[in-house]
Protein backbone atom coordinates (compact mmCIF):
# COMPACT_ATOMS: atom_id res chain seq x y z
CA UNK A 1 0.00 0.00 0.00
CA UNK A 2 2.36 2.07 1.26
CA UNK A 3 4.73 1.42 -2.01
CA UNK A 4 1.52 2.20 -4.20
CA UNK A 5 0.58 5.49 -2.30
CA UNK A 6 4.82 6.48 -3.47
CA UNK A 7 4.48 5.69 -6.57
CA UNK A 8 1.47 7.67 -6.91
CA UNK A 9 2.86 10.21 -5.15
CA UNK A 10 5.77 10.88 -7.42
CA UNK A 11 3.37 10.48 -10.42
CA UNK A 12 1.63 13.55 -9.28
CA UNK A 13 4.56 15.44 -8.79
CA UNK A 14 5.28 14.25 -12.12
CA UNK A 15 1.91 15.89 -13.74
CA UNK A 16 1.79 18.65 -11.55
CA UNK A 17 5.28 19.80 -13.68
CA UNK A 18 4.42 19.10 -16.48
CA UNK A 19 1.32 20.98 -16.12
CA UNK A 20 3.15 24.08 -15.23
CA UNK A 21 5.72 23.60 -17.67
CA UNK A 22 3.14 23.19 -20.69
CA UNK A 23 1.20 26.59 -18.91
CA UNK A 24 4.55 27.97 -19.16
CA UNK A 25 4.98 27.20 -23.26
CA UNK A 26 1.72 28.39 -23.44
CA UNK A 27 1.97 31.68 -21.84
CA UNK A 28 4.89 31.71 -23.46
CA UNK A 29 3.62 31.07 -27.50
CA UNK A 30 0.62 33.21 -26.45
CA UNK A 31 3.02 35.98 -25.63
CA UNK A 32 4.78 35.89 -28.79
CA UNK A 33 1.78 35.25 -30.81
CA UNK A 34 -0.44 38.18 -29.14
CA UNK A 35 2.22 40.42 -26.96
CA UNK A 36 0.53 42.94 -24.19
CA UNK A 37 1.27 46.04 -25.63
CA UNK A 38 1.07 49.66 -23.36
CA UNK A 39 -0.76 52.26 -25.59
CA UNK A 40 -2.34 55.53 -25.14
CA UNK A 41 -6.07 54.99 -26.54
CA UNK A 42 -5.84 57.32 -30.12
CA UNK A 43 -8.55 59.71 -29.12
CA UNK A 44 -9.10 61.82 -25.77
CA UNK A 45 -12.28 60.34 -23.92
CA UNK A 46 -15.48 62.46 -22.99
CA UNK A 47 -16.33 62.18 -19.04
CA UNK A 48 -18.82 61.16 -17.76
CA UNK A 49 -20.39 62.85 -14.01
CA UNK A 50 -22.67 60.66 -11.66
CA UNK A 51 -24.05 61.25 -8.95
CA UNK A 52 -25.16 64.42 -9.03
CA UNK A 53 -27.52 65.86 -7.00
CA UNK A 54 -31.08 66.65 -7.50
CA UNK A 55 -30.75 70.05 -6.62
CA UNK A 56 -27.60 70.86 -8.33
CA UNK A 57 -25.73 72.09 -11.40
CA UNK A 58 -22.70 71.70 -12.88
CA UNK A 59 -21.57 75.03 -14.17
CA UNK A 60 -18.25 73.23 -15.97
CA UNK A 61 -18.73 70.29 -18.16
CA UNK A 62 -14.53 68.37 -17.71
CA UNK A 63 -12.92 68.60 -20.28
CA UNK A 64 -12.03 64.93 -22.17
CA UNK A 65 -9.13 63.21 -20.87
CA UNK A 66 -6.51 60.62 -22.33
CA UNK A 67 -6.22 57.33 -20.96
CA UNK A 68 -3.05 54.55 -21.39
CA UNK A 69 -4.04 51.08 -21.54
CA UNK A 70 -2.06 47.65 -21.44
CA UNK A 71 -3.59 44.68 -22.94
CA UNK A 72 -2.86 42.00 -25.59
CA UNK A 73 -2.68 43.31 -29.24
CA UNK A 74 -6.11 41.71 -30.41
CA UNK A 75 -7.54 43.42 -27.27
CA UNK A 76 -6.28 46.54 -28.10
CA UNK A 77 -6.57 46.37 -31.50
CA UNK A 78 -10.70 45.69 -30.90
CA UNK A 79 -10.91 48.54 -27.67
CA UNK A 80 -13.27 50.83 -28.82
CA UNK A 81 -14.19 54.67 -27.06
CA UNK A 82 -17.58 52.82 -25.06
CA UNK A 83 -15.16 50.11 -24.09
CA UNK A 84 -13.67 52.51 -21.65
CA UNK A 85 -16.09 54.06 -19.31
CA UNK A 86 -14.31 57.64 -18.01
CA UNK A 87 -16.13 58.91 -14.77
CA UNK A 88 -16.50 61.33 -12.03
CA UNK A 89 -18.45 60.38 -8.95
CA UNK A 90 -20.38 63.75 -7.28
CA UNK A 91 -21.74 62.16 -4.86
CA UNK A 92 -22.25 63.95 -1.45
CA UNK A 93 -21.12 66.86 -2.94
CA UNK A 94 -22.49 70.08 -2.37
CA UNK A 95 -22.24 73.37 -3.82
CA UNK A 96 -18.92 74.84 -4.48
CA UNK A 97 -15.44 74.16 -6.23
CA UNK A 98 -14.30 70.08 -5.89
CA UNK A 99 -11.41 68.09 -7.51
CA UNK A 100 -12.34 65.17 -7.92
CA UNK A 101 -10.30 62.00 -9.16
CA UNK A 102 -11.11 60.27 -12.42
CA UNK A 103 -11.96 56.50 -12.55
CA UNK A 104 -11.58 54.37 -15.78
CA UNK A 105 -13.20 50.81 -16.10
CA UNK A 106 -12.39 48.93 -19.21
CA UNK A 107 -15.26 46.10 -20.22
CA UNK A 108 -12.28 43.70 -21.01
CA UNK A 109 -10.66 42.40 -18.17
CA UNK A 110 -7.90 41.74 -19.69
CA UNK A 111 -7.17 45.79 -20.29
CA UNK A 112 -5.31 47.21 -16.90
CA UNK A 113 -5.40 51.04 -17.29
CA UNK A 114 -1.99 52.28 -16.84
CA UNK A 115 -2.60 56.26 -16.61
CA UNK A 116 -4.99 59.16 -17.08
CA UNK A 117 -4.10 62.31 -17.92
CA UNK A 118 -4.92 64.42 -16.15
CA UNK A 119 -6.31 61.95 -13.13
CA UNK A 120 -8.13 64.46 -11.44
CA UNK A 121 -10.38 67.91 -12.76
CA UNK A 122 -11.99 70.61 -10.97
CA UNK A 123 -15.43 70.78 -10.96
CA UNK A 124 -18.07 74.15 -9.93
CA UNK A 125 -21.51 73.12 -8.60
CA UNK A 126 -24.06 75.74 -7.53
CA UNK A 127 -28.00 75.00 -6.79
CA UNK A 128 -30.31 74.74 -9.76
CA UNK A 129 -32.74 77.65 -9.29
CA UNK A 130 -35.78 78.49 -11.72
CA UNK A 131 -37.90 81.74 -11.60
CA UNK A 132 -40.56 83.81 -14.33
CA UNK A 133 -39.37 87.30 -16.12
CA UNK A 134 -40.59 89.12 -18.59
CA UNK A 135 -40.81 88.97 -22.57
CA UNK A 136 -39.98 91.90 -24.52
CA UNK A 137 -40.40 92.42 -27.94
CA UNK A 138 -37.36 94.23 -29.74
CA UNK A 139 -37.30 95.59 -33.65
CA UNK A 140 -33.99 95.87 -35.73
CA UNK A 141 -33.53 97.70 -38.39
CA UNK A 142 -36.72 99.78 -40.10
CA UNK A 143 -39.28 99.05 -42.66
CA UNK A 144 -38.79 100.50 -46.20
CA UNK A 145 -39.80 104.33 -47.09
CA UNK A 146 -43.47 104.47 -47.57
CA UNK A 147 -43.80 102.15 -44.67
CA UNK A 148 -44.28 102.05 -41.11
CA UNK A 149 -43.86 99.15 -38.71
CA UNK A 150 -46.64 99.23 -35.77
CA UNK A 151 -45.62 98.52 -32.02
CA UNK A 152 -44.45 94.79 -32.20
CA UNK A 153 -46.11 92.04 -29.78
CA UNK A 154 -44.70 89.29 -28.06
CA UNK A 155 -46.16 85.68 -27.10
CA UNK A 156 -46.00 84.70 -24.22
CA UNK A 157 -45.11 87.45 -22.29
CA UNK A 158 -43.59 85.79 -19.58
CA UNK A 159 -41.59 82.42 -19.25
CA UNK A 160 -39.28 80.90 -17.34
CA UNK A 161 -35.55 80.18 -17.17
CA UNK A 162 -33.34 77.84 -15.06
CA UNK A 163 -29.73 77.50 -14.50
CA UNK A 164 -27.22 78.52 -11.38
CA UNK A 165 -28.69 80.43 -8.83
CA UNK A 166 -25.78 82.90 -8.92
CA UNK A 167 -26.43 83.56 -12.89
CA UNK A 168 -30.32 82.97 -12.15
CA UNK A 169 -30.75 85.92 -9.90
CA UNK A 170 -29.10 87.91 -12.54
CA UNK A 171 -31.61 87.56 -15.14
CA UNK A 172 -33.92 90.81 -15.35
CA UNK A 173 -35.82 89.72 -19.10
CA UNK A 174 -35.70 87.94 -21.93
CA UNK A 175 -35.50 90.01 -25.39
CA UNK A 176 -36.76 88.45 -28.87
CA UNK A 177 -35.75 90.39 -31.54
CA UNK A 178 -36.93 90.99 -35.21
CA UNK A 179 -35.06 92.46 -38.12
CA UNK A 180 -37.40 95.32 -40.23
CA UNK A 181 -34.94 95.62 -43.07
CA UNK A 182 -36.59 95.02 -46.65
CA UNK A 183 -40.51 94.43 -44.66
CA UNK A 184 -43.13 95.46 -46.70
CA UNK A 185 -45.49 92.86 -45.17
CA UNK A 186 -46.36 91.93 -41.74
CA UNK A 187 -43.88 90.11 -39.28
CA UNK A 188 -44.48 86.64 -37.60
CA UNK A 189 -41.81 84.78 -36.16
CA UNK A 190 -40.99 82.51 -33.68
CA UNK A 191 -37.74 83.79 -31.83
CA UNK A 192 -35.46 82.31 -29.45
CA UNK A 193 -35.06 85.20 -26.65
CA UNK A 194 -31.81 86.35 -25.81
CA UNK A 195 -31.91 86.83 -21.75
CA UNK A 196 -30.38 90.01 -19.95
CA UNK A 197 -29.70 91.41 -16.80
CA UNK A 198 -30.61 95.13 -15.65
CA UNK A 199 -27.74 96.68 -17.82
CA UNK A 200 -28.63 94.98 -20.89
CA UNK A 201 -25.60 92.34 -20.85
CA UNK A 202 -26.54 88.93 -22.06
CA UNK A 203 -26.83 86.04 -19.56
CA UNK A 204 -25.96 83.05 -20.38
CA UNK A 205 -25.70 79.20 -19.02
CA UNK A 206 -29.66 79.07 -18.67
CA UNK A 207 -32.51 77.17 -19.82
CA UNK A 208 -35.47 78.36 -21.46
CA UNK A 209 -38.96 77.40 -20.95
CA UNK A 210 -40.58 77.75 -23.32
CA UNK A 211 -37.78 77.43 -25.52
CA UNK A 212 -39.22 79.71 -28.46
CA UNK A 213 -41.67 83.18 -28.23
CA UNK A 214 -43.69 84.15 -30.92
CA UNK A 215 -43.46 87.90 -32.29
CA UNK A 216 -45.55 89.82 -34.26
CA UNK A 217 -45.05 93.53 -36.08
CA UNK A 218 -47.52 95.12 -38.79
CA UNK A 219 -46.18 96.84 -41.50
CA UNK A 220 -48.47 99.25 -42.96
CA UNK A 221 -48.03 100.92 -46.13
CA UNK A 222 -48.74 105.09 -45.41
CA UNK A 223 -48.67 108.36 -46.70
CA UNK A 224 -45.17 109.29 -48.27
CA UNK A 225 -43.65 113.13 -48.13
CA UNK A 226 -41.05 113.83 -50.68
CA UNK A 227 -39.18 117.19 -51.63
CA UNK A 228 -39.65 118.06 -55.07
CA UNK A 229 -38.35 120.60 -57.48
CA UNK A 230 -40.23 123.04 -59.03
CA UNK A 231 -40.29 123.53 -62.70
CA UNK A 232 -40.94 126.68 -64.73
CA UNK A 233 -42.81 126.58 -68.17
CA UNK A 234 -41.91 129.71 -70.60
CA UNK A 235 -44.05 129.70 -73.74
CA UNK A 236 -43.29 132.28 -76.38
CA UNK A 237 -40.57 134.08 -77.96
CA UNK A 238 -39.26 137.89 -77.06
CA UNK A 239 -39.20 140.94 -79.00
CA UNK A 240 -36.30 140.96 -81.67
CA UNK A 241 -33.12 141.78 -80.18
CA UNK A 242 -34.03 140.78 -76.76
CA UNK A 243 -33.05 137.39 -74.82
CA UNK A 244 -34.04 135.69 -71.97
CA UNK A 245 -31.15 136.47 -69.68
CA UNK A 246 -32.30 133.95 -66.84
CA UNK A 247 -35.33 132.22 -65.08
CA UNK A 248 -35.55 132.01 -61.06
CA UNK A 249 -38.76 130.74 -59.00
CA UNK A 250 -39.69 131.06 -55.19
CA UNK A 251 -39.67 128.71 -53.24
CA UNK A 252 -37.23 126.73 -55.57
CA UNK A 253 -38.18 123.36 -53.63
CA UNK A 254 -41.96 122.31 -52.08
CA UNK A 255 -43.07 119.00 -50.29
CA UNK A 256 -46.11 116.85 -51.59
CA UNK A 257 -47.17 113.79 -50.00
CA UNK A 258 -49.07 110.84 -51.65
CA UNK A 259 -48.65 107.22 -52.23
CA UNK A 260 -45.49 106.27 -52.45
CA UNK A 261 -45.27 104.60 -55.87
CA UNK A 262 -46.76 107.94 -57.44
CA UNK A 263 -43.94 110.17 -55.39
CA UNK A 264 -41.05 107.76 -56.84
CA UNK A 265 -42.43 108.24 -60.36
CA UNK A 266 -42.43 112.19 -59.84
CA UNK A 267 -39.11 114.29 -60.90
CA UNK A 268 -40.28 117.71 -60.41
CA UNK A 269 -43.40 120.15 -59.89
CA UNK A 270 -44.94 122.13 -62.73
CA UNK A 271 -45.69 125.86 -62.57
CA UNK A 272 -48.44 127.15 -64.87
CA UNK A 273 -46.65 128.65 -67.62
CA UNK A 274 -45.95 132.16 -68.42
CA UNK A 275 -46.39 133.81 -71.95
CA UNK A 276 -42.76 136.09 -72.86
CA UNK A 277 -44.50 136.56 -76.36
CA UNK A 278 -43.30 140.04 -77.65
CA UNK A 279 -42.25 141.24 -74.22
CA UNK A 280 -39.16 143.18 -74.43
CA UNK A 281 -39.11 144.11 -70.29
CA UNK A 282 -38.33 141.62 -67.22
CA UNK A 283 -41.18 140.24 -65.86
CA UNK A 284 -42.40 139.05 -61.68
CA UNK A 285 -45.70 136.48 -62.03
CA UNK A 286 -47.32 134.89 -59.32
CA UNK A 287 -48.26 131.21 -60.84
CA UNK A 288 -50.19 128.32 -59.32
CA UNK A 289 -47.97 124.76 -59.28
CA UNK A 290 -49.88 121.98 -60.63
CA UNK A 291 -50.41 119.46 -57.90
CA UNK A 292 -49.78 115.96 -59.82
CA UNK A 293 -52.52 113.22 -59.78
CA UNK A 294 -51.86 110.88 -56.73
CA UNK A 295 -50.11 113.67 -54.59
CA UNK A 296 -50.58 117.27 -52.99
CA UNK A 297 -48.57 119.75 -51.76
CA UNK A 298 -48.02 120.49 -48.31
CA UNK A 299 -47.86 124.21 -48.15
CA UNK A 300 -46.96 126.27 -51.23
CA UNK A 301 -49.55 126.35 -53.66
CA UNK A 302 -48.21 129.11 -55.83
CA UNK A 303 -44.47 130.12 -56.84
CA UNK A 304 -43.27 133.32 -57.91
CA UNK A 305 -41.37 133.37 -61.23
CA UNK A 306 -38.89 136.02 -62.16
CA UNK A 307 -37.45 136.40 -65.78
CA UNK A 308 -35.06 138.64 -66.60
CA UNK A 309 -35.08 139.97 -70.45
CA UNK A 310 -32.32 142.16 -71.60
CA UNK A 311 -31.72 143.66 -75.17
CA UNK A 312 -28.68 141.91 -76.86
CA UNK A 313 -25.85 143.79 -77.36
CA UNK A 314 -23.89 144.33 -80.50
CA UNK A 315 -22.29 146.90 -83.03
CA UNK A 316 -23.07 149.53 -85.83
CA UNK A 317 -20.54 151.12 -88.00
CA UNK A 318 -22.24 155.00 -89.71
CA UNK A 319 -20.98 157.03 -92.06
CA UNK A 320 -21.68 160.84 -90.87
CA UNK A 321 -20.33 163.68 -92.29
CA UNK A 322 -17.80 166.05 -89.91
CA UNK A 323 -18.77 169.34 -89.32
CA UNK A 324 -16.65 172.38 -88.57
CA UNK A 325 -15.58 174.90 -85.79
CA UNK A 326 -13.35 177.94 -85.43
CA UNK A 327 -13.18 178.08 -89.19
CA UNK A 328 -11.86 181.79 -90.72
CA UNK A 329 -15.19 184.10 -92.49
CA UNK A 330 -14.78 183.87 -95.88
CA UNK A 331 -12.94 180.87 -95.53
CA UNK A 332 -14.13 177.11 -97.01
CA UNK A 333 -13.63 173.62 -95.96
CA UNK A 334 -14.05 170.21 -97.28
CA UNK A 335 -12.81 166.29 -96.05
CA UNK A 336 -14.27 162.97 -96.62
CA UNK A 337 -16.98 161.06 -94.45
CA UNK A 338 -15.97 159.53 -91.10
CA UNK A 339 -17.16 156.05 -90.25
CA UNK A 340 -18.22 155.91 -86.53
CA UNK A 341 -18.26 152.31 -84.90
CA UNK A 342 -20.97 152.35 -81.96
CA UNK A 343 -21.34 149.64 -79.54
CA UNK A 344 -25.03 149.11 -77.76
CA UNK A 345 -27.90 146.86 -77.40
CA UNK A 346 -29.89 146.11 -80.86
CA UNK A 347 -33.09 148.20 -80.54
CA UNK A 348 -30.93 151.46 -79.27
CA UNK A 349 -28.52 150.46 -82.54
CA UNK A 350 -31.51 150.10 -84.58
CA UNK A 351 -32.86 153.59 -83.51
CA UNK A 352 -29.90 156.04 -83.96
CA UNK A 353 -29.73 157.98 -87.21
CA UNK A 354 -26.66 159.37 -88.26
CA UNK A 355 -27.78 162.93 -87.88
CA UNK A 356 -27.85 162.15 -83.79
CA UNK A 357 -23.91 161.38 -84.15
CA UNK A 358 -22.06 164.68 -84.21
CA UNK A 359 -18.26 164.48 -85.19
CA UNK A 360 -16.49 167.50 -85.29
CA UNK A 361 -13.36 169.45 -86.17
CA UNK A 362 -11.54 172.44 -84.62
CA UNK A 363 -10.29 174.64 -87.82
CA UNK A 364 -9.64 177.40 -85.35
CA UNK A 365 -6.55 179.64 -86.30
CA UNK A 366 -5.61 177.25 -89.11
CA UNK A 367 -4.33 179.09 -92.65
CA UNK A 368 -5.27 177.63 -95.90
CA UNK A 369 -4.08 174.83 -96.75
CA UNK A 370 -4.23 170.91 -95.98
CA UNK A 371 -4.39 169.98 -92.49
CA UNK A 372 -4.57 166.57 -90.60
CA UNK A 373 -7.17 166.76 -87.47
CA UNK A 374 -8.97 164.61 -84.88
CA UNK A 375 -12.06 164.89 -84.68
CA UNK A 376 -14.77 164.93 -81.86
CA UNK A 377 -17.32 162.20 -81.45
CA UNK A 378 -20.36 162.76 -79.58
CA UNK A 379 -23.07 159.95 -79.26
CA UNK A 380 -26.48 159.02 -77.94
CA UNK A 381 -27.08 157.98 -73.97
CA UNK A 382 -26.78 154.77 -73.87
CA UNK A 383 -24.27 153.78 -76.77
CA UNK A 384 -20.49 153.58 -76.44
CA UNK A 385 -17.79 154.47 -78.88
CA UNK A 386 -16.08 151.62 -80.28
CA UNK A 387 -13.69 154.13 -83.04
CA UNK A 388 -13.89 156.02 -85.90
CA UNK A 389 -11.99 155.67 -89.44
CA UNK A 390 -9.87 157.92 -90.15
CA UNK A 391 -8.90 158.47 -86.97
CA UNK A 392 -7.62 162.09 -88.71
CA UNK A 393 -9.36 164.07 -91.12
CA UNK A 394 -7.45 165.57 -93.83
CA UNK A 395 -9.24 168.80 -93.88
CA UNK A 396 -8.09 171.42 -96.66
CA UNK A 397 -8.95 174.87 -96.56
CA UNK A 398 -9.58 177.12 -99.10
């Protein structure tokens, strides 16, 4: 018995090695088939908060982390982002600033994690707090010209918001706002309000409830005012020799109001027109302006028009015979024609006859003979001189 318990004895021994020593080969075969290889996972990993309280907010969301891992290469190769589950526990924590340390569990056991980076993060909890402000409708912009945008309205006008008390007690009213630009029909839109405090900064980290306000604005199409010029109409023509030296009216500019497509169509305001048929004076006139169809004018109805008419100028060359002075008795004395140049308006040109021009000659003291004199040119008021040819008279006395 005893020699059969021995020999099974050392039998076991036997198996028990060769057990470990075929474990060994295969650990070892395994190891060199499928090696444990220490990695950083490729992509930073998003963490994930528990725990939380009821009551509570967490004002900073941690940022992602990166996590090393050591595990066989077809474990590793396979280890996908949910395979690791990145935490933070808040449990029993209140409000305030915590650091709290990051746990990783991998759903392979056969992934250790070596190291996260960075293990721990600092986290900021305050108390969730909710109250009710006011809506308030806000315009941007303005409607087109010939339109007006009534007093907008809002839907609902209250609602509430939630987030940290210390940004909560901030809020003072939410503000939905509409742009007018370009609006030549009503407004209806639904809006997400942007929430301020008392000084009109935005608040922000809050919840809306509801989420969306409706707002409503009515553009109306009214009454347009426009400046317009105002036009002169001159029929007829002017005496000969006379021009129209210039045309001014008072007021130069009036307002009408109408419909707005009318006013764009409109370039200027007509006077009644004014007859310069014949006329050879200025003239003043009091005309009415023409309101046009679709429009009238605000104040002015008449405009005074002024025209100015003035005689054109020009030239007239005479030939007038000199006459004599200081000449000896008994004594005789003869010379050509002078031709006097005058310079004038037309009608006064067309009215002087040479017998108005007087050119004369001093012969006073002079002997017979042939002499060589300037003469004296006298003309009408309101003609000038332009020269006379000869400028000297040969004169000979007899």
């Amino acid at each position: 018995m005893r020699r059969f318990l021995g020999i099974l004895s050392g039998d076991l021994s036997i198996a028990v090695i060769a057990l470990g020593l075929s474990m060994a080969l295969w650990v070892a075969v395994s190891n060199e088939r499928n090696p444990v290889t220490d990695n950083y996972f490729p992509t930073p990993l998003p963490v994930q908060v528990t725990g939380l309280g009821g009551d509570l907010m967490l004002l900073n969301k941690p940022e992602p982390v990166r996590v090393r891992v050591s595990a066989p290469r077809d474990a590793l190769d396979k280890l996908q982002p949910e395979s690791l589950q990145v935490s933070i526990d808040l449990a029993d924590k209140g409000v305030g600033e915590h650091h709290i340390g990051i746990q990783v569990k991998a759903s392979d056991p056969s992934v250790r994690v070596m190291e996260i980076s960075p293990p721990t993060v600092i986290v900021r909890l305050d108390k969730e707090e909710q109250r009710k402000i006011p809506v308030r409708a806000n315009t941007k912009g303005s409607a087109p010209f010939g339109f007006v945008a009534r007093t907008p309205e809002v839907e609902p006008q209250e609602m509430t918001v939630t987030g940290p008390l210390s940004v909560i007690q901030s809020a003072s009213v939410a503000v939905a706002s509409v742009n007018l630009d370009g609006a030549k029909t009503g407004i209806d839109q639904s809006v997400i309000p942007a929430v301020q405090d008392g000084q009109g900064r935005m608040v922000e980290s809050i919840r809306l409830d509801p989420g969306e306000v409706r707002v409503q604005v009515r553009i109306e199409e009214e009454l347009a005012y426009r400046p317009l010029p105002v036009r002169t109409q001159i029929t007829g023509t002017v005496a000969s020799g006379y021009w129209v030296e210039g045309v001014t009216v008072e007021p130069a500019i009036v307002t009408v109001v109408g419909r707005r497509d009318v006013l764009q169509s409109l370039t200027a305001i007509d006077a009644n027109p004014i007859d310069i048929g014949g006329l050879g004076d200025s003239l003043v006139r009091t005309v009415p302006l023409i309101a046009p169809s679709g429009a009238m004018l605000t104040s002015s109805q008449t405009a005074t028009v002024r025209v100015s008419i003035a005689a054109v100028r020009g030239t007239s060359t005479l030939l007038v015979a000199p006459s004599y002075v200081g000449l000896a008795p008994g004594k005789t004395a003869t010379s050509p024609s002078v031709q006097v140049t005058l310079s004038g308006t037309v009608p006064a040109l067309k009215r002087v006859d040479p017998s108005q021009l007087k050119v004369t000659v001093d012969l006073t003291n002079l002997s017979t003979g042939t002499h060589s004199l300037v003469p004296t040119v006298v003309v009408p008021d309101g003609l000038t001189l332009v020269g006379i040819s000869p400028d000297k008279l040969s004169v000979e006395i007899k």
